[in-house]
Protein backbone atom coordinates (compact mmCIF):
# COMPACT_ATOMS: atom_id res chain seq x y z
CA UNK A 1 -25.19 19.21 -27.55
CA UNK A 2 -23.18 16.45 -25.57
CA UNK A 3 -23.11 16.54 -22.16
CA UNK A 4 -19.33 17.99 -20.80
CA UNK A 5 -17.67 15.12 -19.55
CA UNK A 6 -16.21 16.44 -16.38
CA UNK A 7 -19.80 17.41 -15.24
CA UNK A 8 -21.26 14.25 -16.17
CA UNK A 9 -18.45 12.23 -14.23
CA UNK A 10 -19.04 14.61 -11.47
CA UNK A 11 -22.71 13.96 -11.30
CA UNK A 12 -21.73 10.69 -10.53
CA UNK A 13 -18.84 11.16 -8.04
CA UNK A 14 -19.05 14.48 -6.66
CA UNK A 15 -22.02 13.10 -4.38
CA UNK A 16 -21.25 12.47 -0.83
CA UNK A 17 -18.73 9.81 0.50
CA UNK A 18 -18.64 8.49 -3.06
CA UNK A 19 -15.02 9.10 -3.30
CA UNK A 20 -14.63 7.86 -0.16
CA UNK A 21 -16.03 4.42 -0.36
CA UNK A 22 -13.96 4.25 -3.55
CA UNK A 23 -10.72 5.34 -1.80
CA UNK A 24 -11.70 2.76 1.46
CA UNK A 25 -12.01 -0.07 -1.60
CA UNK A 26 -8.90 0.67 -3.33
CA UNK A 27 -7.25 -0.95 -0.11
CA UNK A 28 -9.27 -4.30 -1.20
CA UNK A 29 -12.43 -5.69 -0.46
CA UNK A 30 -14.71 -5.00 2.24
CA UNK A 31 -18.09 -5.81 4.75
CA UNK A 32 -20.59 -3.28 5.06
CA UNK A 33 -19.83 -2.74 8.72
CA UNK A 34 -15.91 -2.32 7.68
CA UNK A 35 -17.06 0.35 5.41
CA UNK A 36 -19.41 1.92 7.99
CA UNK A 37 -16.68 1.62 10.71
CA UNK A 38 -13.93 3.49 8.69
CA UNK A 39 -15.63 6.51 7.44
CA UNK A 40 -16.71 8.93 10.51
CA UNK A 41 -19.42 10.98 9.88
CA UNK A 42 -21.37 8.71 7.61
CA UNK A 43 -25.36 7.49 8.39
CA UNK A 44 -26.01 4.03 7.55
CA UNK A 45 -28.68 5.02 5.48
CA UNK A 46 -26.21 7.18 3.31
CA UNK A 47 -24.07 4.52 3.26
CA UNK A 48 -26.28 1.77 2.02
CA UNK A 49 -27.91 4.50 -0.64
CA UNK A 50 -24.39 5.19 -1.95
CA UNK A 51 -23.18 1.58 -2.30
CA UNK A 52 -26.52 0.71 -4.60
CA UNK A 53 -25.54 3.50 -6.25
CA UNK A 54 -21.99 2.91 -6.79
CA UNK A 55 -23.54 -1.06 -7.66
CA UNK A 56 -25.39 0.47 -10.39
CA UNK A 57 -22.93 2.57 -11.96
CA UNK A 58 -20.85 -0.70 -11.91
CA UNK A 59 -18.17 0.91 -9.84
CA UNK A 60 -18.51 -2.02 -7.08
CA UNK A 61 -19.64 -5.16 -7.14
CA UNK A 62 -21.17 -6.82 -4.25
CA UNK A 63 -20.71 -10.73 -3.27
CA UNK A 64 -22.53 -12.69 0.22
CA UNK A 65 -19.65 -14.74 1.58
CA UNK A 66 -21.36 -16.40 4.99
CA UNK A 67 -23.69 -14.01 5.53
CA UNK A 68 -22.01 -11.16 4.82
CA UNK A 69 -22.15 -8.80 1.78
CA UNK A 70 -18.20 -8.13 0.37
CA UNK A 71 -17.86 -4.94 -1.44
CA UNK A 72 -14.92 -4.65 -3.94
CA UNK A 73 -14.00 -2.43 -7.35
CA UNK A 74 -15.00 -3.42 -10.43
CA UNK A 75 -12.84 -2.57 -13.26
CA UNK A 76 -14.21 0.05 -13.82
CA UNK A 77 -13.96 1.50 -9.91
CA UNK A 78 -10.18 0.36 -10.38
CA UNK A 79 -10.00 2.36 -12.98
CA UNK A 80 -10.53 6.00 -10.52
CA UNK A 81 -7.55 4.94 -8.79
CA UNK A 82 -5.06 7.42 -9.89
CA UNK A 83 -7.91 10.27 -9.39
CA UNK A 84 -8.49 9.36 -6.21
CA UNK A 85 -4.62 9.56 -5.16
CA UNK A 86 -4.30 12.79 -6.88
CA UNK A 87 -6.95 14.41 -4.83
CA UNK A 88 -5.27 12.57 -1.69
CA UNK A 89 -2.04 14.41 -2.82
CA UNK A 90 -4.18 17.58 -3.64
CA UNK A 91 -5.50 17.48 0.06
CA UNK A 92 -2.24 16.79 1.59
CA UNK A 93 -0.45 19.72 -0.16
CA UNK A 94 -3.38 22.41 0.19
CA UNK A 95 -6.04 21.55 2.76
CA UNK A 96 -3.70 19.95 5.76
């Protein structure tokens, strides 16, 4: 039997500061320490681990402009934008 597809999307996104980053991205492209600096809370560690990740899935892409890695949506990570402002709306309404 096929995997459901809600529980194979959130294998993928339900993992820490996933959403996040994506949210942070939607905004348009970013350094590391840009990410880093605008999500409290999150280990740099955790961070890089989650941006390879994301990099994998093909979510984010990842370019070196002078030194510095630039993190942007793919496509595909484009594509999670209405998701990620209907849990923004979600959170606004029932968890503020």
């Amino acid at each position: 039997m096929a995997e459901c597809p809600v529980t194979k999307a959130w294998k993928m996104l339900g993992k820490p500061w996933r959403i996040v980053i994506i949210a942070r991205l939607l905004d348009g492209c970013k350094s590391y320490n840009e990410l880093l600096w605008s999500m409290k809370g999150i280990s740099s560690k955790t961070l890089s681990n989650a941006l390879k990740e994301l990099c994998k899935e093909e979510l984010i892409k990842v370019e070196t402009n002078r030194n510095r890695r630039i993190y942007s949506l793919t496509e595909k990570g484009k594509d999670l934008a209405k998701i990620v402002e209907n849990v923004r709306i979600w959170s606004e309404k029932w968890l503020m």
